[in-house]
PDB file of N, CA and C in Angstrom:
ATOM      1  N   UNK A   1     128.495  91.162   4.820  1.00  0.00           N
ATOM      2  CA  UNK A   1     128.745  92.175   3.823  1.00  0.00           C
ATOM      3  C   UNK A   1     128.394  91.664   2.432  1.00  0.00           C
ATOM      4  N   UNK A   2     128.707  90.832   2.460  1.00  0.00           N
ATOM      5  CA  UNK A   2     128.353  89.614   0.617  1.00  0.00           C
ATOM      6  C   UNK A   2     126.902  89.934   0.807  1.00  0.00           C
ATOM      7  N   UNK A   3     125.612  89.668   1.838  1.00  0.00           N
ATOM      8  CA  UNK A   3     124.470  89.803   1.392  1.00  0.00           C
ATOM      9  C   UNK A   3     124.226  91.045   1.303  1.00  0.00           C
ATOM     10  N   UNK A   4     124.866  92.158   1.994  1.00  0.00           N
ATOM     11  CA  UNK A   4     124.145  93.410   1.400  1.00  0.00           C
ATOM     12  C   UNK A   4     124.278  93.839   0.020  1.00  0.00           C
ATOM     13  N   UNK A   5     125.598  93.764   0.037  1.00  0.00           N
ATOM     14  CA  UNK A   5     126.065  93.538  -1.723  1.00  0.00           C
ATOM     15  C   UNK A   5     124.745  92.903  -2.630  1.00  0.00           C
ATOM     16  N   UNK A   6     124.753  91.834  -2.242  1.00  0.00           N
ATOM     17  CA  UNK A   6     124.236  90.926  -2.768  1.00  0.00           C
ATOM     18  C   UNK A   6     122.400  91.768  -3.084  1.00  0.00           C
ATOM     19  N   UNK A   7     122.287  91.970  -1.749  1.00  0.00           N
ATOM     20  CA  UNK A   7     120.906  92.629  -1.811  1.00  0.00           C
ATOM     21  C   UNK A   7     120.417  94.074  -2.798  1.00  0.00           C
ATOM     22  N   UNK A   8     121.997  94.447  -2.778  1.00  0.00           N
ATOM     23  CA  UNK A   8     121.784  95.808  -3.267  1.00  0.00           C
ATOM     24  C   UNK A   8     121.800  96.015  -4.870  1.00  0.00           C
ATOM     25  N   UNK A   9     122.422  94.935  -5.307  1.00  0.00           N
ATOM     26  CA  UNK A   9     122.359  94.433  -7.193  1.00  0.00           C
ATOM     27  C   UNK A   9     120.792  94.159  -7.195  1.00  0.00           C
ATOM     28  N   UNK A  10     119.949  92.772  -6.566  1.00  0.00           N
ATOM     29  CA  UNK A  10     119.236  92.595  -6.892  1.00  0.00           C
ATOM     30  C   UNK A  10     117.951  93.411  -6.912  1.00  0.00           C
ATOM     31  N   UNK A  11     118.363  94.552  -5.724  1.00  0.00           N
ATOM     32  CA  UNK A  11     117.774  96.015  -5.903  1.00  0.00           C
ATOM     33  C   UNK A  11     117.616  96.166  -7.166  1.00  0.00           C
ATOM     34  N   UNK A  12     118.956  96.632  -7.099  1.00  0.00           N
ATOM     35  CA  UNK A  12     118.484  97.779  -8.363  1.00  0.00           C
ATOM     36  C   UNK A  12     118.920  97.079  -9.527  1.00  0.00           C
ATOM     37  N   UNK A  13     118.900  95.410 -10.108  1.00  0.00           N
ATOM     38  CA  UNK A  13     118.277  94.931 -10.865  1.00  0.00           C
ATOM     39  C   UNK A  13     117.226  95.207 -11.367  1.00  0.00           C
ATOM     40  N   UNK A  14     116.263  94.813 -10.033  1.00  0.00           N
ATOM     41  CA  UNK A  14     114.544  94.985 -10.617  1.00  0.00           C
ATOM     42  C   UNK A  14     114.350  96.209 -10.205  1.00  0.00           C
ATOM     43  N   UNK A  15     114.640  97.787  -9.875  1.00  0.00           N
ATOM     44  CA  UNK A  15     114.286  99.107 -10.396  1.00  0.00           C
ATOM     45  C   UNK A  15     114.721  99.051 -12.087  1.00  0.00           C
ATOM     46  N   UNK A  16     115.614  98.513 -12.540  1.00  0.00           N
ATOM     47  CA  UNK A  16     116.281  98.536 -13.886  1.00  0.00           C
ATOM     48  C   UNK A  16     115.151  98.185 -14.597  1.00  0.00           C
ATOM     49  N   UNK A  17     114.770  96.939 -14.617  1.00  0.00           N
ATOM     50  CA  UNK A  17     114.081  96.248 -15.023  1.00  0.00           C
ATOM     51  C   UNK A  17     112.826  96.640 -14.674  1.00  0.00           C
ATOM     52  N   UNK A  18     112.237  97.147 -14.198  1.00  0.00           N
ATOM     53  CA  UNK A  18     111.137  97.900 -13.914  1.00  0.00           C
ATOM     54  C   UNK A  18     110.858  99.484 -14.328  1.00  0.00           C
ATOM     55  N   UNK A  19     111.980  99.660 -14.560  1.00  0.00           N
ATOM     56  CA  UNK A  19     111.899 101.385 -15.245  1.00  0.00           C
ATOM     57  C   UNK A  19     111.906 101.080 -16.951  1.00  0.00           C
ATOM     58  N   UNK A  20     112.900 100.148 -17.051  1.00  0.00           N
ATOM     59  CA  UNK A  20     112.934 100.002 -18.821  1.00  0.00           C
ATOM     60  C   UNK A  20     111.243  99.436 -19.098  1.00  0.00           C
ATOM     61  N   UNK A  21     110.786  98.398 -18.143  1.00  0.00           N
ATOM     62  CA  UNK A  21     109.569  97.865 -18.340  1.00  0.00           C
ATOM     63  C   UNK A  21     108.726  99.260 -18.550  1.00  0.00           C
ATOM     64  N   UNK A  22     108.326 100.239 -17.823  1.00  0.00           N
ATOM     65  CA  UNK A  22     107.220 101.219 -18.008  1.00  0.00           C
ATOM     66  C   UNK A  22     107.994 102.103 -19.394  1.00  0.00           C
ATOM     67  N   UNK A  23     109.205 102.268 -19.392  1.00  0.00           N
ATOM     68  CA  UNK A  23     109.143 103.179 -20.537  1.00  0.00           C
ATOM     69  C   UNK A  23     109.147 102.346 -21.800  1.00  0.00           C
ATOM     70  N   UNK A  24     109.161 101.161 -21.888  1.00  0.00           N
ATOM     71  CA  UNK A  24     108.749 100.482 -23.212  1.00  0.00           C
ATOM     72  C   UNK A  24     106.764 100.414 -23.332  1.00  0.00           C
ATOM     73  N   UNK A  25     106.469 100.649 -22.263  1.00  0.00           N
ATOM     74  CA  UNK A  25     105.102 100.096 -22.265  1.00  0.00           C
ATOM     75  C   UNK A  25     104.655 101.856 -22.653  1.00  0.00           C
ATOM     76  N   UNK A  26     105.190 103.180 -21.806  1.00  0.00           N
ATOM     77  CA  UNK A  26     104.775 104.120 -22.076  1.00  0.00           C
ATOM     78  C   UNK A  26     104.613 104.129 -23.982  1.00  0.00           C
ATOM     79  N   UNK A  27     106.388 103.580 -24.595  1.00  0.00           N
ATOM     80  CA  UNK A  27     106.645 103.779 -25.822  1.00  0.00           C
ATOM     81  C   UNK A  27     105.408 103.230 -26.746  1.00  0.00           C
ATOM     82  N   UNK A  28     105.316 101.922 -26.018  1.00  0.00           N
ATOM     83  CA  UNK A  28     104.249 100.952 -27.143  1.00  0.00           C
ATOM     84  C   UNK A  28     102.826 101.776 -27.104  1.00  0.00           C
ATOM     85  N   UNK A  29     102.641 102.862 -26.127  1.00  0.00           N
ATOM     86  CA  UNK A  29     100.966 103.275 -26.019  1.00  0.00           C
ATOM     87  C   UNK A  29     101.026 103.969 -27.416  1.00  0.00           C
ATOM     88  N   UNK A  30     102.392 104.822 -27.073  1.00  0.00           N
ATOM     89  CA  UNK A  30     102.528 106.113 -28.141  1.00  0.00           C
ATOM     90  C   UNK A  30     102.338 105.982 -29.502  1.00  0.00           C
ATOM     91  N   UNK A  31     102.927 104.254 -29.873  1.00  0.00           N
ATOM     92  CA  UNK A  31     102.725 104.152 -30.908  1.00  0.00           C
ATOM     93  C   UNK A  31     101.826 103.404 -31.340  1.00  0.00           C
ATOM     94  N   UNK A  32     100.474 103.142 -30.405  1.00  0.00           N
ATOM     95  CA  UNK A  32      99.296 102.707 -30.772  1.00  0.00           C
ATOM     96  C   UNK A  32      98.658 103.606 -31.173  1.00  0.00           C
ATOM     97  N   UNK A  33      98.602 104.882 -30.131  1.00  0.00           N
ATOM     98  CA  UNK A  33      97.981 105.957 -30.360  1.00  0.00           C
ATOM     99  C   UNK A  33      98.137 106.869 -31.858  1.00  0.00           C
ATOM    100  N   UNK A  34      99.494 106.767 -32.174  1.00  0.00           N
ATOM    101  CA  UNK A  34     100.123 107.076 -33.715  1.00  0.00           C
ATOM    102  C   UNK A  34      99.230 106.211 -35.032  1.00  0.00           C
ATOM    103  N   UNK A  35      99.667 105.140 -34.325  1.00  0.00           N
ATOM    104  CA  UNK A  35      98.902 104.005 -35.556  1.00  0.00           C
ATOM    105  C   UNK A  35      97.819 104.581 -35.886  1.00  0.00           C
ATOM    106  N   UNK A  36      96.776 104.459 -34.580  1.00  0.00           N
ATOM    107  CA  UNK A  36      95.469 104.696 -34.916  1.00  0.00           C
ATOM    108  C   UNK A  36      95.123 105.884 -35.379  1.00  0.00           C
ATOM    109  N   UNK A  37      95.722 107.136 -35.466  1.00  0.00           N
ATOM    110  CA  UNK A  37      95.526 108.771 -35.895  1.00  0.00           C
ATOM    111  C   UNK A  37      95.638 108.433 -37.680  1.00  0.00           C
ATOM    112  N   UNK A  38      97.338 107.290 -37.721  1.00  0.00           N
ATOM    113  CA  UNK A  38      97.373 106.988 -39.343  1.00  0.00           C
ATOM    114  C   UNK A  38      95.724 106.473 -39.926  1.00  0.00           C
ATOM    115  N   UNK A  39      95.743 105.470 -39.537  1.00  0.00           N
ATOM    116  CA  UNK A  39      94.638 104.516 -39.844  1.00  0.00           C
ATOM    117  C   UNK A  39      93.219 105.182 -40.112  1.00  0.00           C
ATOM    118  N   UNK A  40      93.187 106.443 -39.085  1.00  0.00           N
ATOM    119  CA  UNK A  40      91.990 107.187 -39.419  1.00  0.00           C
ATOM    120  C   UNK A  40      92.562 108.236 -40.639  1.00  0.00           C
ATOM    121  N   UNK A  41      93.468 108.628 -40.633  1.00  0.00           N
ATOM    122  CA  UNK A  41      93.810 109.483 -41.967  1.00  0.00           C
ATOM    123  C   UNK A  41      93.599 108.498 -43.117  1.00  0.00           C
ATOM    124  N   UNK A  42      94.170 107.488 -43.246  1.00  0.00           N
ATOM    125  CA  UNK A  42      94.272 106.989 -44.028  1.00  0.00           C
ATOM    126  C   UNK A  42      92.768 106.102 -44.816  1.00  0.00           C
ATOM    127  N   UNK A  43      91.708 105.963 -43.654  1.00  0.00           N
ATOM    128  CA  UNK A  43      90.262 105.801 -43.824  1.00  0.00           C
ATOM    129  C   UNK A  43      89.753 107.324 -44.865  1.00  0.00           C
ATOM    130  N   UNK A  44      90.209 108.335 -44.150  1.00  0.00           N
ATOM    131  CA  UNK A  44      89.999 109.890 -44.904  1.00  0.00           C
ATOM    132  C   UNK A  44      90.282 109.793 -46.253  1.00  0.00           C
ATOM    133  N   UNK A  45      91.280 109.078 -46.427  1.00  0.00           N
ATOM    134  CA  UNK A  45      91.720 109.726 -47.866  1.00  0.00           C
ATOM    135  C   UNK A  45      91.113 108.704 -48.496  1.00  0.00           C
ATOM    136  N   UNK A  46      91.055 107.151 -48.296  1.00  0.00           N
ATOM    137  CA  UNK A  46      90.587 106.343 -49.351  1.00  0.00           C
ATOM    138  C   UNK A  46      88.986 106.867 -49.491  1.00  0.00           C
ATOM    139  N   UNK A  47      88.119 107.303 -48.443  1.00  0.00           N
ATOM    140  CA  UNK A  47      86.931 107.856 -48.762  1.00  0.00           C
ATOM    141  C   UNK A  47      86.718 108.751 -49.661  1.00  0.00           C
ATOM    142  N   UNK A  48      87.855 110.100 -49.868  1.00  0.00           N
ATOM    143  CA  UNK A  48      88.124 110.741 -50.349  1.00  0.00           C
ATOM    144  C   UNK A  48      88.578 110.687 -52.211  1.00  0.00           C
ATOM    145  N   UNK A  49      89.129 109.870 -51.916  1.00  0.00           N
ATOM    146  CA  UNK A  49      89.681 108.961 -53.120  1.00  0.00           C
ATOM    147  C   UNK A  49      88.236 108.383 -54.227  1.00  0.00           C
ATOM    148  N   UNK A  50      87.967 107.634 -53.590  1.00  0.00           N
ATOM    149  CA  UNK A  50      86.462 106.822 -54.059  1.00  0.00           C
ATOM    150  C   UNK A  50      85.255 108.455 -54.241  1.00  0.00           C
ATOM    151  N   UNK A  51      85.265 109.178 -53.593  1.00  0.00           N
ATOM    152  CA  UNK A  51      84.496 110.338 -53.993  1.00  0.00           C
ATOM    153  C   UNK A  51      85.143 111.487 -54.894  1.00  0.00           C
ATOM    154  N   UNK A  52      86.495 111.095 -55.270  1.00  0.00           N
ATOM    155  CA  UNK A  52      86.804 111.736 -56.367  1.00  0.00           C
ATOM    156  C   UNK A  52      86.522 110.543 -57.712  1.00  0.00           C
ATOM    157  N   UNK A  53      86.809 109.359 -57.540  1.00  0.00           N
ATOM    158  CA  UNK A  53      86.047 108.654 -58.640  1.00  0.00           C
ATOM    159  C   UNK A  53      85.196 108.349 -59.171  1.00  0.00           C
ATOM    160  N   UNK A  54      83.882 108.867 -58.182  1.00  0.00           N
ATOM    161  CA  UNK A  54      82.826 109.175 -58.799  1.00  0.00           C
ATOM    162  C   UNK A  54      82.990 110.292 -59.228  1.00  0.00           C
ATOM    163  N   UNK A  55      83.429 111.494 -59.227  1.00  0.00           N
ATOM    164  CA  UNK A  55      83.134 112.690 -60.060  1.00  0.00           C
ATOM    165  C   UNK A  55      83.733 112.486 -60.942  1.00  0.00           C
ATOM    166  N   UNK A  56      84.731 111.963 -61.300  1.00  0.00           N
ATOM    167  CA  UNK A  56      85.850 111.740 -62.726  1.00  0.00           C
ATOM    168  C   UNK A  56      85.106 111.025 -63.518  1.00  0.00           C
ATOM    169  N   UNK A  57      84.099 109.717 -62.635  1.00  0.00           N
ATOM    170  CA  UNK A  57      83.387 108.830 -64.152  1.00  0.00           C
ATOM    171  C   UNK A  57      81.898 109.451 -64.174  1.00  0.00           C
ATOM    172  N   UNK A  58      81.421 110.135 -63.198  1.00  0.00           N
ATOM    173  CA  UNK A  58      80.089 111.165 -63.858  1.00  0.00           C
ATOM    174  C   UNK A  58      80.869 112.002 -64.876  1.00  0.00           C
ATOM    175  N   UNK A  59      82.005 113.024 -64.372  1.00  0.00           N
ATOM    176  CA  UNK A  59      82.335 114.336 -65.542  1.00  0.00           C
ATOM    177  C   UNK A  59      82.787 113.315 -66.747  1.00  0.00           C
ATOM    178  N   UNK A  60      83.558 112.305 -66.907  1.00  0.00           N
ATOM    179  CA  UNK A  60      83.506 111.635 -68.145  1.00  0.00           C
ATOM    180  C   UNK A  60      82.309 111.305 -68.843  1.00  0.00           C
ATOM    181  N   UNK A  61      81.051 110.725 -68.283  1.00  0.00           N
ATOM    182  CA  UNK A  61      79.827 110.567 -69.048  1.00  0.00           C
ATOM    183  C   UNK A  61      78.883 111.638 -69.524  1.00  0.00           C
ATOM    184  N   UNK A  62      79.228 112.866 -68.360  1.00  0.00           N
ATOM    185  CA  UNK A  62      78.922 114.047 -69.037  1.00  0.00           C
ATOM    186  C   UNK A  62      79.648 114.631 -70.439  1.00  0.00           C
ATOM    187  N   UNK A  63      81.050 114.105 -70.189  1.00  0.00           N
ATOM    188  CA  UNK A  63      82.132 114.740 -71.596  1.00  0.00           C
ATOM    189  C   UNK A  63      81.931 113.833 -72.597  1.00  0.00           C
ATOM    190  N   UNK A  64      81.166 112.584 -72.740  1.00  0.00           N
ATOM    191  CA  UNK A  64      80.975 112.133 -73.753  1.00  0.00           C
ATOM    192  C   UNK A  64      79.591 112.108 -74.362  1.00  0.00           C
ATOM    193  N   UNK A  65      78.881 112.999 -73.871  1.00  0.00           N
ATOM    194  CA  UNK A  65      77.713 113.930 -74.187  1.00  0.00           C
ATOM    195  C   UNK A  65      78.093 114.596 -74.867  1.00  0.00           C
ATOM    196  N   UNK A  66      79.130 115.823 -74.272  1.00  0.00           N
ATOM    197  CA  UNK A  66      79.104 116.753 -74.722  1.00  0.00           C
ATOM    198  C   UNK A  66      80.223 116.619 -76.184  1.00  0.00           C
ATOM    199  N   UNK A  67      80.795 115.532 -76.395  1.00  0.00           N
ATOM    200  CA  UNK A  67      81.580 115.203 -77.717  1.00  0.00           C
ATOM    201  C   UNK A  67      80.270 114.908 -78.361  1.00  0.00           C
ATOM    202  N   UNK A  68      79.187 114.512 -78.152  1.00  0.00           N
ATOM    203  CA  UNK A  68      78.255 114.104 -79.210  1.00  0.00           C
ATOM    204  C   UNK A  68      78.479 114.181 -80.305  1.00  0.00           C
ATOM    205  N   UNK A  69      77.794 113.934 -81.457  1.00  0.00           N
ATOM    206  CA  UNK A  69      77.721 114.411 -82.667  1.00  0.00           C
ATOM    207  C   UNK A  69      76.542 115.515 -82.703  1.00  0.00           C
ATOM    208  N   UNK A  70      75.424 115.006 -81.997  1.00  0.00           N
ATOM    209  CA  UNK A  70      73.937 115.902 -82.079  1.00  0.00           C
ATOM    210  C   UNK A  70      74.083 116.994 -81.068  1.00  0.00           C
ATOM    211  N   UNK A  71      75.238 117.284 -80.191  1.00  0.00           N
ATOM    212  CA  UNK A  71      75.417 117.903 -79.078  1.00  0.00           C
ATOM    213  C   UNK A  71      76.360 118.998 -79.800  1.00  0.00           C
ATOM    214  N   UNK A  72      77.134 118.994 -80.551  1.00  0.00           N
ATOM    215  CA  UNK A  72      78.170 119.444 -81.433  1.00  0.00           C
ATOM    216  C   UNK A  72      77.459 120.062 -82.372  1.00  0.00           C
ATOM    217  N   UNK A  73      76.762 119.731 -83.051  1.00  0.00           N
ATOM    218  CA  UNK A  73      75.835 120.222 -84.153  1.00  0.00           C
ATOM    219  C   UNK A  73      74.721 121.274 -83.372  1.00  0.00           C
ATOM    220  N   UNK A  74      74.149 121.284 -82.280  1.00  0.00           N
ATOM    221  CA  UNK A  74      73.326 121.840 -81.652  1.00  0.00           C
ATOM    222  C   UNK A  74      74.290 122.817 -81.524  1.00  0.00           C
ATOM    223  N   UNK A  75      75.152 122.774 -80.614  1.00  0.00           N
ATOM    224  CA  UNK A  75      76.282 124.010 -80.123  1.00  0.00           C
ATOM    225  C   UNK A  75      76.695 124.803 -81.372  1.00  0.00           C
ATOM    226  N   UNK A  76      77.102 124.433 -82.641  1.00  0.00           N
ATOM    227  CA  UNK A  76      77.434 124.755 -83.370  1.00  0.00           C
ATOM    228  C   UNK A  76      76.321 126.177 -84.365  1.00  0.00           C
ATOM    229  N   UNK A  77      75.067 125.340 -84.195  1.00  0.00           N
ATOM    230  CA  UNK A  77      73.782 125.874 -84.913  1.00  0.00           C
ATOM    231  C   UNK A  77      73.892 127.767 -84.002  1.00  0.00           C
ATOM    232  N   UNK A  78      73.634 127.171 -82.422  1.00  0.00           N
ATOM    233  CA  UNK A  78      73.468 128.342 -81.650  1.00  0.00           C
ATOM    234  C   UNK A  78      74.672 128.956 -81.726  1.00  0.00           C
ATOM    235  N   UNK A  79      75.654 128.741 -81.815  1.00  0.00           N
ATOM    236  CA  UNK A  79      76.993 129.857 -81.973  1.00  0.00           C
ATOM    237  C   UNK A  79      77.207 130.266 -83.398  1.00  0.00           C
ATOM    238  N   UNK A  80      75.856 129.856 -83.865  1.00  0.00           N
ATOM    239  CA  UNK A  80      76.264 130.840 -85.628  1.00  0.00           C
ATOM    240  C   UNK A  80      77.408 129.998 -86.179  1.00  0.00           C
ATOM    241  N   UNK A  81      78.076 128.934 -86.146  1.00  0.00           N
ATOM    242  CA  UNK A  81      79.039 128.274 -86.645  1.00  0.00           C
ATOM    243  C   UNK A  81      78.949 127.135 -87.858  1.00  0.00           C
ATOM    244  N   UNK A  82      79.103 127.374 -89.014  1.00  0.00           N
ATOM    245  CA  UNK A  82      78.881 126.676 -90.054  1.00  0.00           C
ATOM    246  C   UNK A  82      79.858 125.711 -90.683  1.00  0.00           C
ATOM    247  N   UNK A  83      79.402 124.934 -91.141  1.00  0.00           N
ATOM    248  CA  UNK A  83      80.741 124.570 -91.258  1.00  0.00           C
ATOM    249  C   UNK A  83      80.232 124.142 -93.109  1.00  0.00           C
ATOM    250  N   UNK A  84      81.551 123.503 -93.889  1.00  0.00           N
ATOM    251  CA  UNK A  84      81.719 124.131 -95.715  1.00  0.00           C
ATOM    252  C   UNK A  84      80.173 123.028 -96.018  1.00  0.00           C
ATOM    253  N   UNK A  85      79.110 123.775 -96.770  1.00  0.00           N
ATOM    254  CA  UNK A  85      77.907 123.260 -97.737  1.00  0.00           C
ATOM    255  C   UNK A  85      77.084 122.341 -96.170  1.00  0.00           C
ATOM    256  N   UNK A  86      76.951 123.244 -94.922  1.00  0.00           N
ATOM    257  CA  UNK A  86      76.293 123.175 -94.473  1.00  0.00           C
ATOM    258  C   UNK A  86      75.069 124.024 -94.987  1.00  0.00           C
ATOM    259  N   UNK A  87      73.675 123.280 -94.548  1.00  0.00           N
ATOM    260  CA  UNK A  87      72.484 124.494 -94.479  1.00  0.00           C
ATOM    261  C   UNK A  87      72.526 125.795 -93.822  1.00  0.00           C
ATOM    262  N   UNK A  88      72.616 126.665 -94.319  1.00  0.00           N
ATOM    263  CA  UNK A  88      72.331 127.851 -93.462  1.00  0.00           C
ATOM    264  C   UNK A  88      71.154 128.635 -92.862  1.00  0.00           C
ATOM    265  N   UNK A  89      70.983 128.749 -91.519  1.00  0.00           N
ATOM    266  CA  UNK A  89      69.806 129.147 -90.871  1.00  0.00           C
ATOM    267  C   UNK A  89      70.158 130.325 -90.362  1.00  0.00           C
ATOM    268  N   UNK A  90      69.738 131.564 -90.596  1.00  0.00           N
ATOM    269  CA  UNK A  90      70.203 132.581 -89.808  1.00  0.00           C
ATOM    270  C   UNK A  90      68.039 132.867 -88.974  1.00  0.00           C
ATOM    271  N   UNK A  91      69.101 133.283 -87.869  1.00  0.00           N
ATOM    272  CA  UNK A  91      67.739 133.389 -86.811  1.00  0.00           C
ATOM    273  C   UNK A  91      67.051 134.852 -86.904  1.00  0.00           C
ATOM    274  N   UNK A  92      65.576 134.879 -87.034  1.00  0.00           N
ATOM    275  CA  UNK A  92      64.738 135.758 -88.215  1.00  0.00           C
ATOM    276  C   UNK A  92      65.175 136.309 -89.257  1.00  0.00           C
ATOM    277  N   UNK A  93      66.130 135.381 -90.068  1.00  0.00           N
ATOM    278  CA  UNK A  93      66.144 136.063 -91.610  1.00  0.00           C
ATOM    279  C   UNK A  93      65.643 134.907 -92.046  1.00  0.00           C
ATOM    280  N   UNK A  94      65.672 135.617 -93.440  1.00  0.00           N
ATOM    281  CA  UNK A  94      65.630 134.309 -94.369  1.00  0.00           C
ATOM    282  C   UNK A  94      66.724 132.990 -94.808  1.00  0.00           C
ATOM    283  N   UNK A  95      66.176 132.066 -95.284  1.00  0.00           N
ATOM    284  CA  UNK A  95      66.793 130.693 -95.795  1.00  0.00           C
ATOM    285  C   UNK A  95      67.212 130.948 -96.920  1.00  0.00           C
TER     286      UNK A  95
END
């Protein structure tokens, strides 16, 4: 009777130990599979990132065009905008 006993722990010892074994191994897939979904998001956005910093330092080199001084004065000429003991040019009149 002691060995069936005996037999019947070490049973279902190793079912124990064999069920916790697959559901830790199921757990660890899940969270490889997680990782790697992050890791690709996270590839997304730094790409994303770096292609918004190029448009921020092109539209800055464009906006410091358009602060010009000769860019300002041009804009200014075509919108009729004078400013005090400027020359005045009106377009087909006279000077």
């Amino acid at each position: 009777m002691l060995d069936a006993k005996k037999k019947k722990l070490i049973v279902g010892g190793t079912v124990a130990a064999v069920l916790l074994l697959v559901i830790l191994i199921v757990f660890w897939i899940g969270q490889l599979i997680s990782i790697g979904v992050k890791n690709r998001r996270i590839e997304e956005l730094t790409a994303q990132i770096a292609e918004y910093q190029q448009i921020i330092q092109t539209s800055n080199d464009a906006l410091e065009v358009y602060r010009s001084q000769a860019w300002l004065e041009q804009a200014a000429w075509l919108l009729e905008l004078y400013g005090y003991e400027d020359d005045i040019y009106l377009p087909g009149g006279d000077a």
